[in-house]
PDB file of N, CA and C in Angstrom:
ATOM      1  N   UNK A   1       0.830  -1.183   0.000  1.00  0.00           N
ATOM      2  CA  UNK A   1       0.000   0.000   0.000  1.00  0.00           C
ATOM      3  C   UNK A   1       0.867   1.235   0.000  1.00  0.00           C
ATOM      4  N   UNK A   2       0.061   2.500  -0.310  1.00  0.00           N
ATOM      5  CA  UNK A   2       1.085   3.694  -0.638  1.00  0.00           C
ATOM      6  C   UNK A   2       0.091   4.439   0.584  1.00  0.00           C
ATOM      7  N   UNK A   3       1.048   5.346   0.983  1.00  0.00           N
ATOM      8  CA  UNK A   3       0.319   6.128   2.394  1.00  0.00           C
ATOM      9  C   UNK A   3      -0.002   7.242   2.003  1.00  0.00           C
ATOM     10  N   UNK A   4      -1.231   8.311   2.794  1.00  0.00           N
ATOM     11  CA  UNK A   4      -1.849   9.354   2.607  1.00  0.00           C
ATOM     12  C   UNK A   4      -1.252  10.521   2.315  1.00  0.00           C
ATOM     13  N   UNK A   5      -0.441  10.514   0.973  1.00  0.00           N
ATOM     14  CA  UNK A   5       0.464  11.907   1.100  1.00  0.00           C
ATOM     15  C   UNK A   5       0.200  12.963  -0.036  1.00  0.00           C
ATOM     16  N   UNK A   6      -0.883  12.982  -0.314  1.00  0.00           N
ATOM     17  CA  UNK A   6      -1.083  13.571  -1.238  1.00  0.00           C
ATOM     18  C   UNK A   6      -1.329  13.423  -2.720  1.00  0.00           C
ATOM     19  N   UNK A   7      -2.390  12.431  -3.081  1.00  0.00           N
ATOM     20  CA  UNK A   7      -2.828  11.751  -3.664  1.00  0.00           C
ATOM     21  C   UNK A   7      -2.642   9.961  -3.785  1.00  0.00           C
ATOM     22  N   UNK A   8      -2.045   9.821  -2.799  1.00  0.00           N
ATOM     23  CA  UNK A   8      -1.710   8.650  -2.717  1.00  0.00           C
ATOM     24  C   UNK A   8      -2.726   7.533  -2.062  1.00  0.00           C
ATOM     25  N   UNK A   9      -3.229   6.215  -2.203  1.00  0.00           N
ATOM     26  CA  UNK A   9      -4.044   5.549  -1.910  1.00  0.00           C
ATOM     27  C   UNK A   9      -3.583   5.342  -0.505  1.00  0.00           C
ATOM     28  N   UNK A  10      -4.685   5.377   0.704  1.00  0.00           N
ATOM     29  CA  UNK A  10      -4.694   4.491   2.228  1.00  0.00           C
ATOM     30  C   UNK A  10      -4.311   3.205   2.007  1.00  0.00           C
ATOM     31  N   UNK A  11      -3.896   2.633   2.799  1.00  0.00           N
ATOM     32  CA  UNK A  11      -3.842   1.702   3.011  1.00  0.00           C
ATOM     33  C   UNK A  11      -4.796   0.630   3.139  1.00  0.00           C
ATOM     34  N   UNK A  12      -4.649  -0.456   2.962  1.00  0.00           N
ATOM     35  CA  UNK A  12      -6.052  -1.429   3.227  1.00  0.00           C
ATOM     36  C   UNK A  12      -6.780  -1.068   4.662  1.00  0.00           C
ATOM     37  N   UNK A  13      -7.845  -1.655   4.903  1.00  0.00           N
ATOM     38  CA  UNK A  13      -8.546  -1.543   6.225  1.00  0.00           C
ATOM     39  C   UNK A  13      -7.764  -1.783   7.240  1.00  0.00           C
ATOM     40  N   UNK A  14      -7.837  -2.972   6.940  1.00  0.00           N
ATOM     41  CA  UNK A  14      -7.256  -4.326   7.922  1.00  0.00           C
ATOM     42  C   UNK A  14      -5.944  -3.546   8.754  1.00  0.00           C
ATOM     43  N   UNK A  15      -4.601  -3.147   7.396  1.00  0.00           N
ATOM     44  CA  UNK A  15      -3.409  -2.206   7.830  1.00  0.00           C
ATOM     45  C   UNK A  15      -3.792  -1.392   8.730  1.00  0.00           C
ATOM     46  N   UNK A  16      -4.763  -0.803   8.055  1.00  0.00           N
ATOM     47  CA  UNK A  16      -5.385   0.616   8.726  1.00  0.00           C
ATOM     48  C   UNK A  16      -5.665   0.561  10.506  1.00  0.00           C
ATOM     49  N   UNK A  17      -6.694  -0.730  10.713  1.00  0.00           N
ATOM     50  CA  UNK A  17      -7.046  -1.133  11.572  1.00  0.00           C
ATOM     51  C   UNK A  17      -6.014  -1.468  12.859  1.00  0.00           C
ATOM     52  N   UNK A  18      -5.295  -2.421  12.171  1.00  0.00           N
ATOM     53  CA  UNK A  18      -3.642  -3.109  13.091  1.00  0.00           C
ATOM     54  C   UNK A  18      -3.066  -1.730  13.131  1.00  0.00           C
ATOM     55  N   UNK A  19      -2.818  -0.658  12.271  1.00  0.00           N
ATOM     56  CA  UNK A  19      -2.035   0.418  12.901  1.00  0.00           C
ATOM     57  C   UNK A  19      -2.996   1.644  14.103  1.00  0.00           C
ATOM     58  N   UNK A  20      -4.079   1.531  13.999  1.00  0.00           N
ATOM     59  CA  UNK A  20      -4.681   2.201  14.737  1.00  0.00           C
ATOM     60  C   UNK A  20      -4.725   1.239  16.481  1.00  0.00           C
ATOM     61  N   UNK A  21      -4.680   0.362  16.433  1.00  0.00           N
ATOM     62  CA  UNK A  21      -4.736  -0.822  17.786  1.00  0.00           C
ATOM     63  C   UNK A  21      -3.439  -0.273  18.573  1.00  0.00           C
ATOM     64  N   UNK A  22      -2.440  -0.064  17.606  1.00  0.00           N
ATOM     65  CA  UNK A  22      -1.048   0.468  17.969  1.00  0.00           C
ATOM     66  C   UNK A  22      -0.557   1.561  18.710  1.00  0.00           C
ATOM     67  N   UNK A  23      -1.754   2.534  18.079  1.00  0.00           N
ATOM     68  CA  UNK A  23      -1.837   4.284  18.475  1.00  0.00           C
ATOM     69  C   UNK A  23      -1.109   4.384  17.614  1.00  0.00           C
ATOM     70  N   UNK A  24      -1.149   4.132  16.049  1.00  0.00           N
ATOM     71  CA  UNK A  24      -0.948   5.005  14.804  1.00  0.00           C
ATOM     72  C   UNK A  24      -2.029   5.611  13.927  1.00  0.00           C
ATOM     73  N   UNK A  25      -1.754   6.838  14.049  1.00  0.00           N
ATOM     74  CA  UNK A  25      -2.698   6.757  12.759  1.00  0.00           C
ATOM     75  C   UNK A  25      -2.878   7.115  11.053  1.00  0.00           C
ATOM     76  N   UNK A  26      -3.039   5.708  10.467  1.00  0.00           N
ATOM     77  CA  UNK A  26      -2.642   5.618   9.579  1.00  0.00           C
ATOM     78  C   UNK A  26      -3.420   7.013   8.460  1.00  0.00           C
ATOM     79  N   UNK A  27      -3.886   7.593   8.597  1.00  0.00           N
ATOM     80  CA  UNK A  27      -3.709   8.746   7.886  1.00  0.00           C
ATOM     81  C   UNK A  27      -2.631  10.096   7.836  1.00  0.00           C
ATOM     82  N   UNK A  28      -1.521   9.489   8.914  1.00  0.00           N
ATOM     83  CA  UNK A  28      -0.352  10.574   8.856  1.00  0.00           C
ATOM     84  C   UNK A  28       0.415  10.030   8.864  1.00  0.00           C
ATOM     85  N   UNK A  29       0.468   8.658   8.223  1.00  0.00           N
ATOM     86  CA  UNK A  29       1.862   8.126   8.030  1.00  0.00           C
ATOM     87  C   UNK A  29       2.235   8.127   6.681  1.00  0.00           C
ATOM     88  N   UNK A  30       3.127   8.832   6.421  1.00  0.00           N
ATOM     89  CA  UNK A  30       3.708   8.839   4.674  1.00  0.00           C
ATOM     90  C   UNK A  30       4.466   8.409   4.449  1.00  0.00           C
ATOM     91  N   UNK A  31       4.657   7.999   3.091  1.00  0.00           N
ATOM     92  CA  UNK A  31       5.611   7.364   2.226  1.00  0.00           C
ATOM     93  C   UNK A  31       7.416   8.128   2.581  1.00  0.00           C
ATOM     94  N   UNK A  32       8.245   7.342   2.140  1.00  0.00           N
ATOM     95  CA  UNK A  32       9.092   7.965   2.044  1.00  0.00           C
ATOM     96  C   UNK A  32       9.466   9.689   0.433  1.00  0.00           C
ATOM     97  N   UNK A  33       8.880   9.072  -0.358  1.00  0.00           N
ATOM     98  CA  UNK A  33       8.745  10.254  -1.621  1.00  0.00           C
ATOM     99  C   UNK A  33       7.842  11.757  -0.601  1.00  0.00           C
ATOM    100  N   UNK A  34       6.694  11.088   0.151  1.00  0.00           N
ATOM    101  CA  UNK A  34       6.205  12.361   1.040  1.00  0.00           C
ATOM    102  C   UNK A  34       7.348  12.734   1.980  1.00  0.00           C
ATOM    103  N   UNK A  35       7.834  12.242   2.996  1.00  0.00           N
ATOM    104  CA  UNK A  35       8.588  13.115   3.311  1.00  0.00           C
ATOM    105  C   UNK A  35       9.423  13.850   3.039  1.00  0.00           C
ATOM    106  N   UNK A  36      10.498  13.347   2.009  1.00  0.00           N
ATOM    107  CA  UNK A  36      11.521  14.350   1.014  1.00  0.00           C
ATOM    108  C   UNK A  36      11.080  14.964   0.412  1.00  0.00           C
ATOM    109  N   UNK A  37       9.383  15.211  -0.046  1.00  0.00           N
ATOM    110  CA  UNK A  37       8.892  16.517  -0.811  1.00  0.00           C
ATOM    111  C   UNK A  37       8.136  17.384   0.154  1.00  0.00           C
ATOM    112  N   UNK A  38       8.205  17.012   1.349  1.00  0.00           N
ATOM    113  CA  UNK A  38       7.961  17.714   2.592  1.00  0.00           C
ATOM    114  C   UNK A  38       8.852  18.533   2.743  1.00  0.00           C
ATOM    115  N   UNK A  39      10.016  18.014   3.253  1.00  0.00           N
ATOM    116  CA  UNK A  39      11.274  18.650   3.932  1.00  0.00           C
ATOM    117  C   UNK A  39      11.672  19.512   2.642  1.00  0.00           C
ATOM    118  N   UNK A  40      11.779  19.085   1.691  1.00  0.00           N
ATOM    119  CA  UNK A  40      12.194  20.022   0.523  1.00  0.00           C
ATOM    120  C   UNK A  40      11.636  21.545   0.443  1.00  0.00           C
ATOM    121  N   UNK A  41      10.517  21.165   0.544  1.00  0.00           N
ATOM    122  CA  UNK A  41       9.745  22.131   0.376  1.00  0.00           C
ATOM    123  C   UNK A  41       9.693  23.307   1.301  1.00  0.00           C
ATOM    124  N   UNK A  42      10.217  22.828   2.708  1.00  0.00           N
ATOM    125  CA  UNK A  42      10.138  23.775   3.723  1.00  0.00           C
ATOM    126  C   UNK A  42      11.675  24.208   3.824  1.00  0.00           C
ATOM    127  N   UNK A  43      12.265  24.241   2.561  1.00  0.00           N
ATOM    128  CA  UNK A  43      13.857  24.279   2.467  1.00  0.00           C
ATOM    129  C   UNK A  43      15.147  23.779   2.719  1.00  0.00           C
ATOM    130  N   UNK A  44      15.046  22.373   3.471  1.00  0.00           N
ATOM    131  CA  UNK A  44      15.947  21.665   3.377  1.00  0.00           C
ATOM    132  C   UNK A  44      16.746  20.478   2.381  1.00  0.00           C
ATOM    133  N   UNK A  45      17.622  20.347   2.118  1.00  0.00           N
ATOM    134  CA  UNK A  45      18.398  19.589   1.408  1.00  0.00           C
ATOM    135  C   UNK A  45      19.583  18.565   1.788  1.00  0.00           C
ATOM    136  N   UNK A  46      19.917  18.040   1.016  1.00  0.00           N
ATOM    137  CA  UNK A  46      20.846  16.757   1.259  1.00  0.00           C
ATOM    138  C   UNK A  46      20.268  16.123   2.037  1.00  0.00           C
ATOM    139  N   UNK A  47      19.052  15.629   2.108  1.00  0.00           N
ATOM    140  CA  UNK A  47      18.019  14.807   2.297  1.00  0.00           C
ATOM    141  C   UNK A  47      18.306  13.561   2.135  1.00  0.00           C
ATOM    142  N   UNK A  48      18.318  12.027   3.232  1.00  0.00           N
ATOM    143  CA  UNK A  48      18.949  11.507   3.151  1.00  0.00           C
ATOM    144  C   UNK A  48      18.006  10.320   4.012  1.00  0.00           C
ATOM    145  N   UNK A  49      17.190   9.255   3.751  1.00  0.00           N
ATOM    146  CA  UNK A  49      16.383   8.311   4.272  1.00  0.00           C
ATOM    147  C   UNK A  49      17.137   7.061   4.581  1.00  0.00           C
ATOM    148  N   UNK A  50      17.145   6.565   5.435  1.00  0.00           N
ATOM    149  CA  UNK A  50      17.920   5.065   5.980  1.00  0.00           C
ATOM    150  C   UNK A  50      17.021   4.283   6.713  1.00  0.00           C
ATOM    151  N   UNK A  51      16.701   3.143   6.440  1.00  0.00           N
ATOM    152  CA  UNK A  51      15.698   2.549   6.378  1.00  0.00           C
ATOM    153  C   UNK A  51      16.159   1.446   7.630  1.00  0.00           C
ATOM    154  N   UNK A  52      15.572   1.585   8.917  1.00  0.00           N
ATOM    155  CA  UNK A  52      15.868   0.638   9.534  1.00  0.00           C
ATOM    156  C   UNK A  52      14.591   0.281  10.325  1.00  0.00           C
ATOM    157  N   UNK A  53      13.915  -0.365   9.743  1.00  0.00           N
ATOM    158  CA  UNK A  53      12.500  -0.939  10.024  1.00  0.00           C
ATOM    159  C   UNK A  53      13.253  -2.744  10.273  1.00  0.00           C
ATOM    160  N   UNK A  54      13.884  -3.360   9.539  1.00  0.00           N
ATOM    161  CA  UNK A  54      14.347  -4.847  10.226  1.00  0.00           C
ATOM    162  C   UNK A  54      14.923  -4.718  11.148  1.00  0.00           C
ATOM    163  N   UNK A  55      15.901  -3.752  11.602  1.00  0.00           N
ATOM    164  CA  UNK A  55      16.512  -3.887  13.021  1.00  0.00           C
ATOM    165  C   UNK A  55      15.278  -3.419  14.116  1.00  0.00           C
ATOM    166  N   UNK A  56      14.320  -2.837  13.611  1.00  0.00           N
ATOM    167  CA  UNK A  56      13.520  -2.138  14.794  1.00  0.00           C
ATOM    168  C   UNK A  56      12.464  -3.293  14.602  1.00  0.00           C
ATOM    169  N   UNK A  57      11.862  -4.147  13.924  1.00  0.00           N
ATOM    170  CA  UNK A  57      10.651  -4.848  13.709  1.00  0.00           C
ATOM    171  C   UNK A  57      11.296  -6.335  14.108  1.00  0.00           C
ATOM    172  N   UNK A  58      12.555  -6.207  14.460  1.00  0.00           N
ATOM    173  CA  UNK A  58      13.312  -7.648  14.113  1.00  0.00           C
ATOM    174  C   UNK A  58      12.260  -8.216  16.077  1.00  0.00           C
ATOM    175  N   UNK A  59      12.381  -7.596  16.558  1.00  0.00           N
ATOM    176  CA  UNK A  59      11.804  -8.474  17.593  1.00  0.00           C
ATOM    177  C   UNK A  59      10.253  -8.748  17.986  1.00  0.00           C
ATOM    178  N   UNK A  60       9.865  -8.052  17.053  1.00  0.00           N
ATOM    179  CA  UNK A  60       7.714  -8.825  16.474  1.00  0.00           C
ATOM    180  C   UNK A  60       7.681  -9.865  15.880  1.00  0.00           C
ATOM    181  N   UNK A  61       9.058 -10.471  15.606  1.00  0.00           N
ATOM    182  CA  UNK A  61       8.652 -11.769  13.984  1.00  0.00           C
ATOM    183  C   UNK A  61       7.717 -12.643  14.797  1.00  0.00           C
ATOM    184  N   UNK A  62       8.257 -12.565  16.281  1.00  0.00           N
ATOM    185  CA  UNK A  62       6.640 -13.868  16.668  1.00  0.00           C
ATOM    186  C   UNK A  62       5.923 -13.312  17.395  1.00  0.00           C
ATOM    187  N   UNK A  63       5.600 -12.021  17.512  1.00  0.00           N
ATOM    188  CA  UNK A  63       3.899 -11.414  17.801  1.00  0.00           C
ATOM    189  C   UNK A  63       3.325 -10.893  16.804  1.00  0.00           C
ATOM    190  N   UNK A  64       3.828 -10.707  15.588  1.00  0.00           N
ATOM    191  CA  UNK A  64       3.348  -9.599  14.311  1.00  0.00           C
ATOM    192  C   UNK A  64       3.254 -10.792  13.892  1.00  0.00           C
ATOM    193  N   UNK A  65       1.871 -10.596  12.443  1.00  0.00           N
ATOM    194  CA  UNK A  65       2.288 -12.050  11.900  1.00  0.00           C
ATOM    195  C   UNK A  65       2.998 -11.165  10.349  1.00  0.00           C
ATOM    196  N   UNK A  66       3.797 -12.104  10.032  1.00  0.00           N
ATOM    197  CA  UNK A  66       4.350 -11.024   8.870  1.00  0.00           C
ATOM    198  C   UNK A  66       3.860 -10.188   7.498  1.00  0.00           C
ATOM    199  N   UNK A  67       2.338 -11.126   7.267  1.00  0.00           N
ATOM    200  CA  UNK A  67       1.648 -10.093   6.323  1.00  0.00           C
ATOM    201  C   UNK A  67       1.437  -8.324   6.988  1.00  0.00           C
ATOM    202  N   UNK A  68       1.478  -8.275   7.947  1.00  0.00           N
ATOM    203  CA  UNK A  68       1.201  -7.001   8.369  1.00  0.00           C
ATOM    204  C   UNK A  68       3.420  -6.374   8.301  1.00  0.00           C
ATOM    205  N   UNK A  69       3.880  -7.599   9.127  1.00  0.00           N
ATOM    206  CA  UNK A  69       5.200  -6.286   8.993  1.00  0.00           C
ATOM    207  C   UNK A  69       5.784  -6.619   7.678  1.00  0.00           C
ATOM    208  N   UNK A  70       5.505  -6.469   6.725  1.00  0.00           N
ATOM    209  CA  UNK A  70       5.797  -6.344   5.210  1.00  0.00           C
ATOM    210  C   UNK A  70       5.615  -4.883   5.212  1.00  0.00           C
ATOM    211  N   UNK A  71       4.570  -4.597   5.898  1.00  0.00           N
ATOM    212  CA  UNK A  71       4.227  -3.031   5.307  1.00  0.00           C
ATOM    213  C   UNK A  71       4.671  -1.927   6.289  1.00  0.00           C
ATOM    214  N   UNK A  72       5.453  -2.597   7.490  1.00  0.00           N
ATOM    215  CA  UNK A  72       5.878  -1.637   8.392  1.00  0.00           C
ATOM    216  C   UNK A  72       7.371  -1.505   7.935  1.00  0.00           C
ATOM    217  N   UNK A  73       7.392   0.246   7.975  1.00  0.00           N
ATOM    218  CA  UNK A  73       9.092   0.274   8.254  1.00  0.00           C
ATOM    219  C   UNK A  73       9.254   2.016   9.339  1.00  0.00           C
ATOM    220  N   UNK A  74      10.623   2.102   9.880  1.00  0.00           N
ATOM    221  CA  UNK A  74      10.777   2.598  10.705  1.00  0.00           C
ATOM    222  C   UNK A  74      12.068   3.376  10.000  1.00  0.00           C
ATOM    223  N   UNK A  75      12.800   4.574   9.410  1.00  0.00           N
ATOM    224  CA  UNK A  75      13.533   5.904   9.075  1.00  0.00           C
ATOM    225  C   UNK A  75      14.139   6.551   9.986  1.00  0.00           C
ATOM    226  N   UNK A  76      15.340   7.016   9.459  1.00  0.00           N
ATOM    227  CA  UNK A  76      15.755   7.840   9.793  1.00  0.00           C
ATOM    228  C   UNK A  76      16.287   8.877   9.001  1.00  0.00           C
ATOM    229  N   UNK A  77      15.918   9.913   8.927  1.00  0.00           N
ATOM    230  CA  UNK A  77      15.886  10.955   8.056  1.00  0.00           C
ATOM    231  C   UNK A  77      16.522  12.156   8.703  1.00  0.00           C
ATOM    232  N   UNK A  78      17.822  12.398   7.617  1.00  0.00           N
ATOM    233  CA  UNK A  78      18.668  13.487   7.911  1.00  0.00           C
ATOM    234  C   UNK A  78      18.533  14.331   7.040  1.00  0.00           C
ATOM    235  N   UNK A  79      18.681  15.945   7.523  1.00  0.00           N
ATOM    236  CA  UNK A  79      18.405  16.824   6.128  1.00  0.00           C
ATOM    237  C   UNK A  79      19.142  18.029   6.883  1.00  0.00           C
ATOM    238  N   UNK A  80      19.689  19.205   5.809  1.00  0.00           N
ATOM    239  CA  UNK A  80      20.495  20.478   6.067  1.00  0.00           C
ATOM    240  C   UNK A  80      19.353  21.360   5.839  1.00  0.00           C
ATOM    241  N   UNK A  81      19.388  22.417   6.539  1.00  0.00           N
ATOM    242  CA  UNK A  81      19.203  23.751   6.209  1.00  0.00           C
ATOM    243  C   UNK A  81      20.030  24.613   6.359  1.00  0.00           C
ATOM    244  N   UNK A  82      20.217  25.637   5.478  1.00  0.00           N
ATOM    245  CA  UNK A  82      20.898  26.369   5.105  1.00  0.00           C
ATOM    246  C   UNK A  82      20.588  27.737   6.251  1.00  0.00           C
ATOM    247  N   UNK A  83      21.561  28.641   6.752  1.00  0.00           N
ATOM    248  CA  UNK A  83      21.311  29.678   7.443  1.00  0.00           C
ATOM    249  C   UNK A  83      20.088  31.040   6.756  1.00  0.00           C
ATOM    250  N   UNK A  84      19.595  31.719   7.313  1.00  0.00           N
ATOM    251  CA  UNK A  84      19.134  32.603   6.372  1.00  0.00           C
ATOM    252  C   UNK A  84      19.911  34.046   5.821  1.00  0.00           C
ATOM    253  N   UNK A  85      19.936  34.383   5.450  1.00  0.00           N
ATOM    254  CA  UNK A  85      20.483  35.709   4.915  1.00  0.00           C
ATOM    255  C   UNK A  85      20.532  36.723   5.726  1.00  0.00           C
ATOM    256  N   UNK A  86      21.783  37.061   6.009  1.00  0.00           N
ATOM    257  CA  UNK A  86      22.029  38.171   6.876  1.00  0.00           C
ATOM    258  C   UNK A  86      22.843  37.650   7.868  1.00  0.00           C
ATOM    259  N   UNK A  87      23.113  38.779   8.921  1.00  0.00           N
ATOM    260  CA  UNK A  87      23.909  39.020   9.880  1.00  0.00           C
ATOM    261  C   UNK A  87      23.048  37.808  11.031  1.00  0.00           C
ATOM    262  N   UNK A  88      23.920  36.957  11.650  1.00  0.00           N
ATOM    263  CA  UNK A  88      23.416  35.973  12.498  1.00  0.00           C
ATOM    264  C   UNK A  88      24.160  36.360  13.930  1.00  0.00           C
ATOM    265  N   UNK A  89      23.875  35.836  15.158  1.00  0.00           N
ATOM    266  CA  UNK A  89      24.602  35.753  16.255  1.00  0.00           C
ATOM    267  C   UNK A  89      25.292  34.698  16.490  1.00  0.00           C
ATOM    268  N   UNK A  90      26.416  34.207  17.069  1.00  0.00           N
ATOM    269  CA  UNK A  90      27.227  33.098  17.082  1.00  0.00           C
ATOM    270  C   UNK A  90      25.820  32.293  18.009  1.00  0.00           C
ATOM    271  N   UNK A  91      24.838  32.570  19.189  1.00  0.00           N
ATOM    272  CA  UNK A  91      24.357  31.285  19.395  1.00  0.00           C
ATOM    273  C   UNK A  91      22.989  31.054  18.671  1.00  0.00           C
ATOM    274  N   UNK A  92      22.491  31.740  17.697  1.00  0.00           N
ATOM    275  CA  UNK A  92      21.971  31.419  16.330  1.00  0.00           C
ATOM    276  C   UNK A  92      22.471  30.761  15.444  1.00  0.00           C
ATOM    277  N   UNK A  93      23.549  30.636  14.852  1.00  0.00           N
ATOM    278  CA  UNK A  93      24.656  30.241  13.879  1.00  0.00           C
ATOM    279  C   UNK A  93      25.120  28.552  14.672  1.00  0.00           C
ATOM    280  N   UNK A  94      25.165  28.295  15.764  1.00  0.00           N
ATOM    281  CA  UNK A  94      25.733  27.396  16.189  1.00  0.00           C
ATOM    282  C   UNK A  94      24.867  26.425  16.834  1.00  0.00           C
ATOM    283  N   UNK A  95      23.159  26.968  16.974  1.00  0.00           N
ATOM    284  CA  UNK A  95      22.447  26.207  17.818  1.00  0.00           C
ATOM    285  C   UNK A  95      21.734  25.107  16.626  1.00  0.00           C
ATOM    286  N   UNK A  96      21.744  23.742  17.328  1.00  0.00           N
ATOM    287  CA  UNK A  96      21.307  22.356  16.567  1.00  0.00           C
ATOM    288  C   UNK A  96      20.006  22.789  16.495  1.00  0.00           C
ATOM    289  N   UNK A  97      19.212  22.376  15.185  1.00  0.00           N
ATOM    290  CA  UNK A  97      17.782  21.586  15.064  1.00  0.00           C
ATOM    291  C   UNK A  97      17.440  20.185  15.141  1.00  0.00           C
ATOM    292  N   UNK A  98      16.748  19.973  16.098  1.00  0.00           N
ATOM    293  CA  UNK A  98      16.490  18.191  15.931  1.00  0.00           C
ATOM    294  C   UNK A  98      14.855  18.454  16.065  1.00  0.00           C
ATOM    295  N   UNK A  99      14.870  17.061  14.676  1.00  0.00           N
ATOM    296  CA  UNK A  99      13.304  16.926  14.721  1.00  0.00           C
ATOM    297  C   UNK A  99      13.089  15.378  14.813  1.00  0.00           C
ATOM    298  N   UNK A 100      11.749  15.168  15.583  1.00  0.00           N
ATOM    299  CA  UNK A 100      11.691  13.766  14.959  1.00  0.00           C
ATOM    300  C   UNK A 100      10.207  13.714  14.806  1.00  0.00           C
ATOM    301  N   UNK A 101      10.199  12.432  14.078  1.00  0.00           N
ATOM    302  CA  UNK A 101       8.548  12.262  13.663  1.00  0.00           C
ATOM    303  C   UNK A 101       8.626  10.934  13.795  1.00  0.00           C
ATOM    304  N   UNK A 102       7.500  10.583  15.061  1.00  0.00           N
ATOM    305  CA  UNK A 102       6.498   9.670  14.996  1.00  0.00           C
ATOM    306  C   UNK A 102       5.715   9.461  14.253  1.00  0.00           C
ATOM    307  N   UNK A 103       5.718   8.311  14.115  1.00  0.00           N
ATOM    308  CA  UNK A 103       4.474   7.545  13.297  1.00  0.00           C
ATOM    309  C   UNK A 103       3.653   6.327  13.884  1.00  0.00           C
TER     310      UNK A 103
END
């Protein structure tokens, strides 16, 4: 299945269902193509997805049955933004952004 990102089909019920039991909800979980035209868009680059859904799913193989974790995966997504234009302060210029997103 392809996730709700902007013209993209939901997921089956059933998915739908098993991710909601979870406390997901499967109408804000997107594809990987949605998030890099997310982040893009809000100006970041060197955008960079790493896919570690088997190391994180590796210990459901015997409570999940695996038609469902076929369709689960778990990211980590790194991306730059660029400073904005103009005169900055060194603890502007030097302070980290961290984001993360649940799903």
């Amino acid at each position: 299945w392809k996730c709700n990102d902007g013209g993209e089909k939901l997921p089956a019920t059933w998915i739908a269902m098993s991710l909601s039991a979870m406390g997901v909800n499967s109408s804000s979980v997107w594809s990987e193509t949605a998030y890099v035209r997310q982040l893009t868009s809000l100006g970041f680059t060197n955008i960079t997805v790493k896919s570690i859904g088997a190391q994180v799913f590796s210990g459901w193989k015997g409570l999940l049955p695996n038609s469902l974790l076929q369709h689960l995966d778990y990211g980590i997504i790194v991306a730059s933004k660029a400073g904005g234009t103009g005169a900055t302060t060194k603890s502007q210029s030097t302070r980290k952004k961290r984001v993360a997103i649940i799903g």
